[in-house]
C-alpha atoms as a PDB file:
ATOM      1  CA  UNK A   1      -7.284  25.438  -2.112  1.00  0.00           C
ATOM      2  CA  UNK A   2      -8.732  21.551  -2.429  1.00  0.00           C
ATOM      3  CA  UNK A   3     -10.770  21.377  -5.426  1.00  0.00           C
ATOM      4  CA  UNK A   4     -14.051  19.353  -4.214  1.00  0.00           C
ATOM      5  CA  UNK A   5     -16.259  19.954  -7.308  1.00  0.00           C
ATOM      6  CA  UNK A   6     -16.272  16.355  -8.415  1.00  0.00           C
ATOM      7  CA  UNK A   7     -17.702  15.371  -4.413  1.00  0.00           C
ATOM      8  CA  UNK A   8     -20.561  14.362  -4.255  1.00  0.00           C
ATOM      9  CA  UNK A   9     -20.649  15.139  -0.244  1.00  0.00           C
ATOM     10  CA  UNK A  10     -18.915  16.350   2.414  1.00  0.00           C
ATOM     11  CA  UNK A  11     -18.394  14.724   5.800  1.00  0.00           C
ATOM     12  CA  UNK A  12     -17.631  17.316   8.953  1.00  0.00           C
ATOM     13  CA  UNK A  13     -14.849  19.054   8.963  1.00  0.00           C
ATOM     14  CA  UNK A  14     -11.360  17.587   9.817  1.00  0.00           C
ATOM     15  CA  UNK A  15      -7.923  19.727  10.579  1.00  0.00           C
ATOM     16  CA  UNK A  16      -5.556  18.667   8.614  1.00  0.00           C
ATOM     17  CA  UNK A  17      -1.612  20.180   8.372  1.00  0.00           C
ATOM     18  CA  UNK A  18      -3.438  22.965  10.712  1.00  0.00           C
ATOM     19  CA  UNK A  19      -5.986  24.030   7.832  1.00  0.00           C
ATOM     20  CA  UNK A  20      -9.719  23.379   8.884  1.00  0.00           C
ATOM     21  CA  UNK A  21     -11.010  22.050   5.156  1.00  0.00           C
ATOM     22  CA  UNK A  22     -13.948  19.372   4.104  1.00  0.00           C
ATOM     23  CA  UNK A  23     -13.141  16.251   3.265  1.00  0.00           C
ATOM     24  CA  UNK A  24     -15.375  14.193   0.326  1.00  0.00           C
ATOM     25  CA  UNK A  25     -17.005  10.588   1.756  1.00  0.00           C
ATOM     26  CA  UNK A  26     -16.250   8.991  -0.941  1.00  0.00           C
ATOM     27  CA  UNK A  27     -13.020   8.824  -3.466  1.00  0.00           C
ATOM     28  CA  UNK A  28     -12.017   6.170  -6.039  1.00  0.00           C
ATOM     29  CA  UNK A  29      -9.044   3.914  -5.530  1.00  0.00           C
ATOM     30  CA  UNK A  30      -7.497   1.850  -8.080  1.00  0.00           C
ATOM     31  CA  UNK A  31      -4.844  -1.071  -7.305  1.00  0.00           C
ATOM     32  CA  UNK A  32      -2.546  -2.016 -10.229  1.00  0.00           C
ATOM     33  CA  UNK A  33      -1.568  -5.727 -10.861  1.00  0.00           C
ATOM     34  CA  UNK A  34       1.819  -4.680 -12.549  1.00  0.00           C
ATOM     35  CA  UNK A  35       3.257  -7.681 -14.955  1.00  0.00           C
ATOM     36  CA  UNK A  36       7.010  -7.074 -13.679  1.00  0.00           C
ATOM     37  CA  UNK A  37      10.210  -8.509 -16.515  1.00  0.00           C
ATOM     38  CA  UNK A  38      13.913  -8.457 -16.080  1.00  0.00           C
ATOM     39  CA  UNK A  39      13.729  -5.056 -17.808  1.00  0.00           C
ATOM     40  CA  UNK A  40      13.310  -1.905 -15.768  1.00  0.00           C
ATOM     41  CA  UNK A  41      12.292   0.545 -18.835  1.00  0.00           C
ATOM     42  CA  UNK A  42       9.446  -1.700 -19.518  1.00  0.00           C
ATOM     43  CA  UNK A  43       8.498  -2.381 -15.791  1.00  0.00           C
ATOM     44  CA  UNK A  44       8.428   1.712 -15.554  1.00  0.00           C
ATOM     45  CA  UNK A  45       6.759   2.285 -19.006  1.00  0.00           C
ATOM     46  CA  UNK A  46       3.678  -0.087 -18.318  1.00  0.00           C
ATOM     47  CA  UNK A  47       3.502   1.429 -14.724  1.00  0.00           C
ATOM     48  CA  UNK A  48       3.177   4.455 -16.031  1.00  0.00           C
ATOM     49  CA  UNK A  49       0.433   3.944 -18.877  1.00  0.00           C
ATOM     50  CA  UNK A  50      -1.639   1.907 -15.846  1.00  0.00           C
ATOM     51  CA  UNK A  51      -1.661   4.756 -13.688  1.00  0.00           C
ATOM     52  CA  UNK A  52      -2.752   7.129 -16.332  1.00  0.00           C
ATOM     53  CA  UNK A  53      -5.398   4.530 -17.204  1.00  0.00           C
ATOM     54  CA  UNK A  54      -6.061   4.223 -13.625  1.00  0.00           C
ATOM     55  CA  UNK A  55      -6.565   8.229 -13.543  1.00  0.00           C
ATOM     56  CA  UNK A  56      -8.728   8.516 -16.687  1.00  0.00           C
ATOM     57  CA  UNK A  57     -11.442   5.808 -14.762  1.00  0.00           C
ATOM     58  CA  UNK A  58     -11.675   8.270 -11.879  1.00  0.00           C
ATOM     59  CA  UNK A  59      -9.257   6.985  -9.127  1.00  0.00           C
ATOM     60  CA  UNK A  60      -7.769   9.927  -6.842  1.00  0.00           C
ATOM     61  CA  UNK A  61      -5.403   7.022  -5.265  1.00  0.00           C
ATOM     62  CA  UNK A  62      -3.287   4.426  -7.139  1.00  0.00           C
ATOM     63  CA  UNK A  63      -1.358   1.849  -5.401  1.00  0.00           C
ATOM     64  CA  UNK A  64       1.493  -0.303  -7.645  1.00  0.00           C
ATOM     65  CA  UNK A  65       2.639  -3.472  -6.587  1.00  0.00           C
ATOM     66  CA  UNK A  66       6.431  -4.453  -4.472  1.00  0.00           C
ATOM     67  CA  UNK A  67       9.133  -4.576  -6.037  1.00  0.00           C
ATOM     68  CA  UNK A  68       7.337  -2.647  -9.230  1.00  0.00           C
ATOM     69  CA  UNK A  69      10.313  -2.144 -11.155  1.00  0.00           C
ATOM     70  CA  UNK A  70      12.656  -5.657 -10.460  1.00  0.00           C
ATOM     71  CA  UNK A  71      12.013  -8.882 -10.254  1.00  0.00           C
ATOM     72  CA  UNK A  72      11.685 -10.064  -6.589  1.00  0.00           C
ATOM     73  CA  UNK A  73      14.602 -11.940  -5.402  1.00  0.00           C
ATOM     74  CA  UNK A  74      18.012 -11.709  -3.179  1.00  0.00           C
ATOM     75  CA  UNK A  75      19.765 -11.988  -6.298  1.00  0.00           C
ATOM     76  CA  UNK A  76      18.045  -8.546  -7.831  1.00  0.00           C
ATOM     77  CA  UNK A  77      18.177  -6.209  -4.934  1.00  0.00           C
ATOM     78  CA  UNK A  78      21.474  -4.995  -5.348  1.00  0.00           C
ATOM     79  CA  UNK A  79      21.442  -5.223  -9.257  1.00  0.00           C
ATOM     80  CA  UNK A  80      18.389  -2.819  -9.546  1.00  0.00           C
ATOM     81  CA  UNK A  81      18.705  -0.641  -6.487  1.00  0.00           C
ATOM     82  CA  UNK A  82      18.669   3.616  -6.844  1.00  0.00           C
ATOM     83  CA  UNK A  83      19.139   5.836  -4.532  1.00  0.00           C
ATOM     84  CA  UNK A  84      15.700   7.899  -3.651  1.00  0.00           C
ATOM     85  CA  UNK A  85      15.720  10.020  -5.662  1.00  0.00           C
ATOM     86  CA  UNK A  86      16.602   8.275  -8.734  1.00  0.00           C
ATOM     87  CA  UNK A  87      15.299   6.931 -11.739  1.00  0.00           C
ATOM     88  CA  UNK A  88      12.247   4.978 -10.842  1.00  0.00           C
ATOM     89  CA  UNK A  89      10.855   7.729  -8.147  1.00  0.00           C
ATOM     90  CA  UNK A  90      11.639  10.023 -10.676  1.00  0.00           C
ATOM     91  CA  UNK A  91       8.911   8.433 -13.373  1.00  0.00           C
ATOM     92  CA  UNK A  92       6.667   8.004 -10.240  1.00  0.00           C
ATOM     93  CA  UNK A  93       6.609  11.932  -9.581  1.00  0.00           C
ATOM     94  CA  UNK A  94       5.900  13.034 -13.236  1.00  0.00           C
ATOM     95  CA  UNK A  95       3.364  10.274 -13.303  1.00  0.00           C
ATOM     96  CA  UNK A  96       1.689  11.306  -9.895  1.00  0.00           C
ATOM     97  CA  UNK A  97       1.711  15.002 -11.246  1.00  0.00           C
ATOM     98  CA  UNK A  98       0.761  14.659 -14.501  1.00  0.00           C
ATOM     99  CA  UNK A  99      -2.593  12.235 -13.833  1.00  0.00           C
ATOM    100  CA  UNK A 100      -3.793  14.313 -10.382  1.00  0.00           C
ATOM    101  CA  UNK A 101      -3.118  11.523  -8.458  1.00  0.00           C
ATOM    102  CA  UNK A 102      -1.645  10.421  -4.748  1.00  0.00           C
ATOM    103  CA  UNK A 103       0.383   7.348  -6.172  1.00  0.00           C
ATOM    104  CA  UNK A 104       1.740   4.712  -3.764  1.00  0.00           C
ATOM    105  CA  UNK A 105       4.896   3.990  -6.072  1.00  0.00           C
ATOM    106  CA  UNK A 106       4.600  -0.342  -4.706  1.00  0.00           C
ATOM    107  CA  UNK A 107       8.147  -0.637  -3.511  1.00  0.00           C
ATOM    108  CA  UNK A 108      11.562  -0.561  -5.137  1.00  0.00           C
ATOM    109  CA  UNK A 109      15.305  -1.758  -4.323  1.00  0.00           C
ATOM    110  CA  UNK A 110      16.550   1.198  -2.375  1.00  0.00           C
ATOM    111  CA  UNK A 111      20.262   1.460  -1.678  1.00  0.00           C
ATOM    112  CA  UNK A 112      21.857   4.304   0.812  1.00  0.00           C
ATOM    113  CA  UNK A 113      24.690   4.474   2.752  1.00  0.00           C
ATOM    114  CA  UNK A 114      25.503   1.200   1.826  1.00  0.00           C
ATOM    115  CA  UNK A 115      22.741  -0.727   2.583  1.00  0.00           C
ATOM    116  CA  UNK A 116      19.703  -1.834   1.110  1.00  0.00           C
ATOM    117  CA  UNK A 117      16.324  -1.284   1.814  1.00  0.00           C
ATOM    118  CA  UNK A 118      12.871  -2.279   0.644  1.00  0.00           C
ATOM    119  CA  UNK A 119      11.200   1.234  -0.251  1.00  0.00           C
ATOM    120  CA  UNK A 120       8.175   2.760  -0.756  1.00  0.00           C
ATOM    121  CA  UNK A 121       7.842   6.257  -1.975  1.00  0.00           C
ATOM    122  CA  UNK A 122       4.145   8.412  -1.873  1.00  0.00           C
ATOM    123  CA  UNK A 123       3.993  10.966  -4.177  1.00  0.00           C
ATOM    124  CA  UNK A 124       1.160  14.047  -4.173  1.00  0.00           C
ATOM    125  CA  UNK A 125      -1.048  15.525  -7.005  1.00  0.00           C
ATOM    126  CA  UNK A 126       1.752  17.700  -7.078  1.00  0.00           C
ATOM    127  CA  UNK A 127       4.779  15.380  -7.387  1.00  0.00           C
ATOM    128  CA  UNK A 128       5.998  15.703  -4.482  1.00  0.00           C
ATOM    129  CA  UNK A 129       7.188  13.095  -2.397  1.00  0.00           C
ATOM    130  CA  UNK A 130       4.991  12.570   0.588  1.00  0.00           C
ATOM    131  CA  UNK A 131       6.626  10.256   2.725  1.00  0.00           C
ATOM    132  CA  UNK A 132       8.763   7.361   2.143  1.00  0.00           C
ATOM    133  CA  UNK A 133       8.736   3.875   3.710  1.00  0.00           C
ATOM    134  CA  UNK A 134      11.096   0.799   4.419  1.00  0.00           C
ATOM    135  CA  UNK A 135       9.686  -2.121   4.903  1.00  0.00           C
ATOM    136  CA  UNK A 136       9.145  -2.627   8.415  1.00  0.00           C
ATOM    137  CA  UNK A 137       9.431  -6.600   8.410  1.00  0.00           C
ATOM    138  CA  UNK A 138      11.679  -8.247   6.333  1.00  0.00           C
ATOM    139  CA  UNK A 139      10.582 -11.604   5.515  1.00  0.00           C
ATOM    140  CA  UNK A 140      12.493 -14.284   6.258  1.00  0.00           C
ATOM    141  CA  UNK A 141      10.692 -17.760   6.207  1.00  0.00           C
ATOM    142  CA  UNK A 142      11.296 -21.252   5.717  1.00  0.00           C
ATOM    143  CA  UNK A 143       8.538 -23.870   4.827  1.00  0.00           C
ATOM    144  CA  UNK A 144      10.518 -26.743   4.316  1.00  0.00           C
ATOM    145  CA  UNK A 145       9.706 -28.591   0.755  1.00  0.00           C
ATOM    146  CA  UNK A 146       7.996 -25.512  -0.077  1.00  0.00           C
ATOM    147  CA  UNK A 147       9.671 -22.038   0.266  1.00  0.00           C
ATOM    148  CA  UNK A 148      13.194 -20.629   1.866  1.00  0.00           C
ATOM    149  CA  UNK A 149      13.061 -17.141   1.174  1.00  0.00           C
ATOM    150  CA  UNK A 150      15.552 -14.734   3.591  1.00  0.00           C
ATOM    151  CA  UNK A 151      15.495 -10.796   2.417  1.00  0.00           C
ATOM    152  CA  UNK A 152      17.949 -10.434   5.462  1.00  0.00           C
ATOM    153  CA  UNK A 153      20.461 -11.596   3.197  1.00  0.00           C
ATOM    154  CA  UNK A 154      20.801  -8.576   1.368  1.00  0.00           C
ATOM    155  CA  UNK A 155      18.514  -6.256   3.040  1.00  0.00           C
ATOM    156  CA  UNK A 156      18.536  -3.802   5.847  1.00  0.00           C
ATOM    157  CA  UNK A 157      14.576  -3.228   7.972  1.00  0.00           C
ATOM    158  CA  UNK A 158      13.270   0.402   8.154  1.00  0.00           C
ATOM    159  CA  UNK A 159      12.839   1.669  11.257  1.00  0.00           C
ATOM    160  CA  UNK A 160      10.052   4.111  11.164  1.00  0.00           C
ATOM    161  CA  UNK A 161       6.317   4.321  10.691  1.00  0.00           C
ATOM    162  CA  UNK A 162       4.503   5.825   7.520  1.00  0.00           C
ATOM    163  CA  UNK A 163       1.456   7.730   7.356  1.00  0.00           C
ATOM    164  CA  UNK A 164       0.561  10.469   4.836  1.00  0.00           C
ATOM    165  CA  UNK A 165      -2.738  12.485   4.529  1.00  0.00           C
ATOM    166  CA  UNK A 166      -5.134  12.929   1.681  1.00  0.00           C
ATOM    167  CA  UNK A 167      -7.991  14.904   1.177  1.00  0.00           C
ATOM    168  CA  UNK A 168      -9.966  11.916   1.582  1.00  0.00           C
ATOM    169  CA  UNK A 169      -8.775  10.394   4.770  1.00  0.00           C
ATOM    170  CA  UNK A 170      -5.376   9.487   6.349  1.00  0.00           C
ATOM    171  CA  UNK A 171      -3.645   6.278   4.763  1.00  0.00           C
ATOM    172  CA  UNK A 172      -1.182   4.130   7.047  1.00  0.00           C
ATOM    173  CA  UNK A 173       1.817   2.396   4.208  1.00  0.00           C
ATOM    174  CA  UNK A 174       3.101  -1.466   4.720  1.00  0.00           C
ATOM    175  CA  UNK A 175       4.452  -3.349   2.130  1.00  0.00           C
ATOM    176  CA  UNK A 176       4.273  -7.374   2.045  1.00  0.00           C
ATOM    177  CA  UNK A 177       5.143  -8.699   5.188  1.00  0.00           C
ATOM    178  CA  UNK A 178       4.032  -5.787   7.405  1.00  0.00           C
ATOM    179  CA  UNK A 179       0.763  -7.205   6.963  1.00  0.00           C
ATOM    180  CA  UNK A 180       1.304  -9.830   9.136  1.00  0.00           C
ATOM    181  CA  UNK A 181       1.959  -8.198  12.652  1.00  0.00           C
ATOM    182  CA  UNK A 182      -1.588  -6.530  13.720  1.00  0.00           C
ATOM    183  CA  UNK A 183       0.311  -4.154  15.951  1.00  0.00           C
ATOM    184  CA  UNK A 184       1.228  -1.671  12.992  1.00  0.00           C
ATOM    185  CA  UNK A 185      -1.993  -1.868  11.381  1.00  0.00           C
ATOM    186  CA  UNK A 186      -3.621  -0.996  14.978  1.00  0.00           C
ATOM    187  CA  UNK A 187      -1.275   1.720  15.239  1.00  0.00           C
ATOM    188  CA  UNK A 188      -2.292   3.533  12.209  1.00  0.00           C
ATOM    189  CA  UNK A 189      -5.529   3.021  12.954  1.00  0.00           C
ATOM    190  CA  UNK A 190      -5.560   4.511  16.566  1.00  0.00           C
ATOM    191  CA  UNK A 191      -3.372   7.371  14.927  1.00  0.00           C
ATOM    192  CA  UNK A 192      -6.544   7.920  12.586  1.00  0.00           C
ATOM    193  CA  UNK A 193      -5.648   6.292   9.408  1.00  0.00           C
ATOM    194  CA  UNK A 194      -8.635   5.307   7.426  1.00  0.00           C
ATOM    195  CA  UNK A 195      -6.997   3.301   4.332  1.00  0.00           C
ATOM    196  CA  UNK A 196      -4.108   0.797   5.107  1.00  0.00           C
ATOM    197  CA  UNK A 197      -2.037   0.158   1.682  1.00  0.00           C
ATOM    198  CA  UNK A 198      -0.105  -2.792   1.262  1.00  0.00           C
ATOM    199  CA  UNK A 199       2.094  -3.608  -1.711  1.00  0.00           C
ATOM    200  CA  UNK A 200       3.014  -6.877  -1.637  1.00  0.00           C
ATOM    201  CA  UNK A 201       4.356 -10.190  -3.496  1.00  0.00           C
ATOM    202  CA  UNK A 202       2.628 -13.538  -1.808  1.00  0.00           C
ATOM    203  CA  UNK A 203       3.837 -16.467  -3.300  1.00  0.00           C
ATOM    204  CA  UNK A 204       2.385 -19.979  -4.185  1.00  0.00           C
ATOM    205  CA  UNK A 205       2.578 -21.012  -0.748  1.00  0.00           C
ATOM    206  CA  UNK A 206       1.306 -18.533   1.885  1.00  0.00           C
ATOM    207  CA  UNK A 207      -0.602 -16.428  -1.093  1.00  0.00           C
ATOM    208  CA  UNK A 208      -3.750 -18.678  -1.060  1.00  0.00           C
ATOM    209  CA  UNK A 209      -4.313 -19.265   2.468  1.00  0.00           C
ATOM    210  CA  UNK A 210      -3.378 -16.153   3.957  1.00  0.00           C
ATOM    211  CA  UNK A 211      -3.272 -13.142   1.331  1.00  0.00           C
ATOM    212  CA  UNK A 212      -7.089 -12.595   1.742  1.00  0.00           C
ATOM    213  CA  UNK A 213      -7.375 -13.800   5.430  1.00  0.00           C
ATOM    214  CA  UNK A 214      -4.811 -11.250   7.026  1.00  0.00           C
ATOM    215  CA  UNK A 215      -6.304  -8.205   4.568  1.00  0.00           C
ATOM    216  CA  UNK A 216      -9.859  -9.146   5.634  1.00  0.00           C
ATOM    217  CA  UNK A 217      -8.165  -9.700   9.092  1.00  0.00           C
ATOM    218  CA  UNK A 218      -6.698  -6.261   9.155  1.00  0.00           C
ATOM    219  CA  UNK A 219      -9.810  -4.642   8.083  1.00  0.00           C
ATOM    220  CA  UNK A 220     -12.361  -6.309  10.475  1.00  0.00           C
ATOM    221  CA  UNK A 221      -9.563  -5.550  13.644  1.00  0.00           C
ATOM    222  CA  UNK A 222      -9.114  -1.835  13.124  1.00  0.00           C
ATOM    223  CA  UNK A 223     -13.226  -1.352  10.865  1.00  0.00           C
ATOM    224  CA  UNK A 224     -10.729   0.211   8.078  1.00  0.00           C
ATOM    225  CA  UNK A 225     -10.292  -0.149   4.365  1.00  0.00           C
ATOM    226  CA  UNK A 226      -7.351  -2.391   3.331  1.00  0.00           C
ATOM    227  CA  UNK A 227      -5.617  -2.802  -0.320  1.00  0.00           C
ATOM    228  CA  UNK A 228      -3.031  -4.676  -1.192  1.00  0.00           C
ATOM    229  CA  UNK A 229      -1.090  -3.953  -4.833  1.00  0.00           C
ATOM    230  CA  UNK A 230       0.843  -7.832  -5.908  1.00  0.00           C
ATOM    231  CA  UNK A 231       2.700  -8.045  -9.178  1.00  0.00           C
ATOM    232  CA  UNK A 232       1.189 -10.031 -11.793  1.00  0.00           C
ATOM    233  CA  UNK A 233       1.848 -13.782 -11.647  1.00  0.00           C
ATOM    234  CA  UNK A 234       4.938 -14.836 -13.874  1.00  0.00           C
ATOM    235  CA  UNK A 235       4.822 -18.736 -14.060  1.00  0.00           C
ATOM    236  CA  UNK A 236       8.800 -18.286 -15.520  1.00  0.00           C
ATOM    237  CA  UNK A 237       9.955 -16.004 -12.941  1.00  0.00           C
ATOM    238  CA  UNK A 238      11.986 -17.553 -10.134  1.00  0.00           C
ATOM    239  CA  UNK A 239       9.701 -16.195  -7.547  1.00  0.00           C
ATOM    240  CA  UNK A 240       6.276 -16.552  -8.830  1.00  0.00           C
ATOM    241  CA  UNK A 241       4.127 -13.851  -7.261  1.00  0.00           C
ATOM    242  CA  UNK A 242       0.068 -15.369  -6.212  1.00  0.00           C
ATOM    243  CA  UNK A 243      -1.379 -12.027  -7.767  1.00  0.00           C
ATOM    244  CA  UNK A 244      -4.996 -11.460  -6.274  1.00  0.00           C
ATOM    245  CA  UNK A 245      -4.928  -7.700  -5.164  1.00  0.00           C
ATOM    246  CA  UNK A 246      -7.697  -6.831  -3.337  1.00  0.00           C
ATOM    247  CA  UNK A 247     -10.042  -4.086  -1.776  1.00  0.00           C
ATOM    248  CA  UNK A 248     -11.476  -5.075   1.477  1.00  0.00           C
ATOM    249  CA  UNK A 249     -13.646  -3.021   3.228  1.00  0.00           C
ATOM    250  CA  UNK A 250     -14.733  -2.181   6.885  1.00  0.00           C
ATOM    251  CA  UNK A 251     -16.892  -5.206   7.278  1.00  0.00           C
ATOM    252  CA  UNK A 252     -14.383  -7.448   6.219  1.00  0.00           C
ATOM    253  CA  UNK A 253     -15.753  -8.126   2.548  1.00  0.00           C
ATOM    254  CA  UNK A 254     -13.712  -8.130  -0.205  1.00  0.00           C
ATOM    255  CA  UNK A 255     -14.918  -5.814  -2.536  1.00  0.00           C
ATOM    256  CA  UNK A 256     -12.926  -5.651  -5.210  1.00  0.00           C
ATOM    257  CA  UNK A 257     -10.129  -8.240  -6.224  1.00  0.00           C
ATOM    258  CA  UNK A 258      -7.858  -9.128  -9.530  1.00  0.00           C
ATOM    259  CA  UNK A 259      -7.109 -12.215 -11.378  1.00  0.00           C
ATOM    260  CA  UNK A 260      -3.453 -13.618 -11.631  1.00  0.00           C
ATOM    261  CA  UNK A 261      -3.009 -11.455 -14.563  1.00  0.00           C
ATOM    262  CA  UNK A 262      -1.831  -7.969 -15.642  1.00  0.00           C
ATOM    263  CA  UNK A 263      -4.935  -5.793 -14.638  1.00  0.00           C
ATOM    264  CA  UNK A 264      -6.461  -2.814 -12.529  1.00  0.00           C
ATOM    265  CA  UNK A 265      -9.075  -3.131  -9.987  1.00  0.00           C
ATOM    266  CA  UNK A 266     -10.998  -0.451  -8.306  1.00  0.00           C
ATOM    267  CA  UNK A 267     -13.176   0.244  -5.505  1.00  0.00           C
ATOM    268  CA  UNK A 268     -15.138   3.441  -4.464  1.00  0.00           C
ATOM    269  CA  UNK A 269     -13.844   4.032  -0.592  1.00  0.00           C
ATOM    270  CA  UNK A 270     -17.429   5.378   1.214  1.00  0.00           C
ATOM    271  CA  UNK A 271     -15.836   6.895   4.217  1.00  0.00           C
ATOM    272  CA  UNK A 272     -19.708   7.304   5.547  1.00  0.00           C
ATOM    273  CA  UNK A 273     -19.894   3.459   5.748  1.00  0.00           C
ATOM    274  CA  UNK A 274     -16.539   3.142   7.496  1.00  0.00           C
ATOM    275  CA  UNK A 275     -18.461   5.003  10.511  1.00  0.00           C
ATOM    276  CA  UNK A 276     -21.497   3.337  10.308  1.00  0.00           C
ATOM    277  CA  UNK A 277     -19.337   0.380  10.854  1.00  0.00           C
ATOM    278  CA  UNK A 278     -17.751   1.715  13.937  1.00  0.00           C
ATOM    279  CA  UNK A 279     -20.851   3.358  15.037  1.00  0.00           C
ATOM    280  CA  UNK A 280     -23.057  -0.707  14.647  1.00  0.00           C
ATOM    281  CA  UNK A 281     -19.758  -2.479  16.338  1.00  0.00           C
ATOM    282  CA  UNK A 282     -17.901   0.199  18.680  1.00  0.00           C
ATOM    283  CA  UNK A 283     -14.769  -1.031  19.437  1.00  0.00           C
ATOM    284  CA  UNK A 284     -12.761   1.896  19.583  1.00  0.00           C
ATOM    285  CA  UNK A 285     -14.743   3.300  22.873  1.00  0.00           C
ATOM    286  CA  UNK A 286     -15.283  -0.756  24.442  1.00  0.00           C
ATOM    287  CA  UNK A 287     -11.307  -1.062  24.612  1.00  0.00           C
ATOM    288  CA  UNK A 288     -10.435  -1.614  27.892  1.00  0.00           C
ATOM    289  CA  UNK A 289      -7.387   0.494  27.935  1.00  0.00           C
ATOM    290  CA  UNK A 290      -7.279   0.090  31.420  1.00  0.00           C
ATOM    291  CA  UNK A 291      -5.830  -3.533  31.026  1.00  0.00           C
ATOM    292  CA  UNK A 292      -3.748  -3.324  27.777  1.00  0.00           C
ATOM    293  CA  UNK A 293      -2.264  -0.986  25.024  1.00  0.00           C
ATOM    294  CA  UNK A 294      -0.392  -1.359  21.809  1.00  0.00           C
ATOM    295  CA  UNK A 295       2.053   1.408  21.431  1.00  0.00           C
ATOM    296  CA  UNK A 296       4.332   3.193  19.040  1.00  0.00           C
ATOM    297  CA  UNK A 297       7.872   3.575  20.392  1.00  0.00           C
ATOM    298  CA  UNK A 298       9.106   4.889  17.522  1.00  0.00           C
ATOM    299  CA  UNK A 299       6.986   8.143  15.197  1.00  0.00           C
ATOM    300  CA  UNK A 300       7.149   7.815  11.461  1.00  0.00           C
END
């Protein structure tokens, strides 16, 4: 049975996994801003005590950065892959269980089968594992005197969608470069996600023009919540991460966002004032369906 004696309200009823149950309007969500080193015991030991800091300031969700336990780069992948499960997912489960918490474990090297993969694995209150994504997208771009950067080098795309449900509401999973193609996010959204999370690692180039535009864009398109978890910004690092995570909201404001440090931000999701939003600006019922569609051809 959900335990709903810390809501303050209840919304209508939803059906969810074929059980008719309440869900609360609001819930906290924290993003961590991970500082991530060469060494994996440390990048899982700090991940851990922020999530149980995270948990002790109320948050029900926690969302840790890409690439949480390696340093980003072609020439890590392989080094610090594990198979799921393995030892990172493994520290992600106990930490989910132990702190009550639906943790978005950021993304991790995964290898199987011989090929790598850019991973995310959801775990439950419970420790289990809720669903698992690979990154969608794999970003290859080149910005000549500025940035090369081609994860098809080493890494193989996923090939499925990833949604998981909460209490709360239902949350749609990219990670980095999934946030650029609209269609995904639009997809969740029309399959009744409420919350799009996106770990990610902008760099120095695209971070400051476009890390806040496409969350705010994302957002304002589909009148959802959007977060985005970036590592910490390591000046020595050979990929230096822009940092910045961010809460947007409905309305396209940003409403909660870190530094370029080490840190955790939260925000207070008010699923009341997500429909308010679509009630004011209706887009959902104005599409003209009739003239165009964006469709999944493959289910997560």
């Amino acid at each position: 049975m959900l335990d709903l004696t810390s809501c303050e309200s209840l919304i209508l009823p939803q059906l969810i996994n074929k059980e008719l149950i309440f869900c609360p309007l609001e819930f906290r969500l924290a993003v961590v801003q991970l500082h991530v080193s060469k060494i994996k015991a440390d990048n899982l030991g700090r991940a851990q005590k922020l999530v149980k800091e995270a948990a002790g300031q109320g948050a029900k969700v926690v969302v840790l950065p890409e690439c949480f336990n390696s340093p980003y780069g072609t020439g890590f992948f392989a080094e610090y892959a594990e198979k799921i499960p393995g030892e990172s997912t493994k520290v992600l489960s106990e930490a989910a269980k132990d702190c009550g918490v639906y943790l978005v474990g950021g993304s991790i090297p995964e290898e199987d089968g011989g090929k790598l993969y850019n991973s995310c694995s959801v775990f439950g209150p419970d420790g289990k594992l809720l669903v698992k994504h690979r990154k969608i997208h794999l970003f290859d771009i080149d910005v000549p005197g500025k940035i090369r950067f081609q994860e098809s080098e080493t890494l193989s795309p996923g090939n499925s969608l990833s949604m998981f449900e909460t209490p709360f509401c239902k949350v749609g999973v990219g990670i980095c470069y999934d946030i650029r193609f609209a269609e995904l996010a639009h997809i969740y959204a029309k399959k009744g996600c409420q919350l799009l999370v996106y770990p990610g690692a902008f760099n120095m180039t695209t971070g400051p023009v476009h890390w806040e535009l496409l969350q705010r864009g994302r957002a304002v398109d589909n009148q959802v919540y959007v977060a985005t978890a970036s590592p910490a910004r390591d000046e020595s690092a050979s990929y230096v991460a822009w940092g910045h995570s961010s809460v947007v909201n409905p309305w396209g404001e940003v409403i909660a966002k870190a530094g370029p440090e080490e840190s955790v931000v939260y925000a207070d999701i008010d699923l009341q004032y997500l429909a308010d939003v679509r009630q004011q600006i209706p887009i959902t019922t104005q599409r003209r369906n009739d003239l165009y569609s964006v469709n999944s051809v493959q289910e997560g």
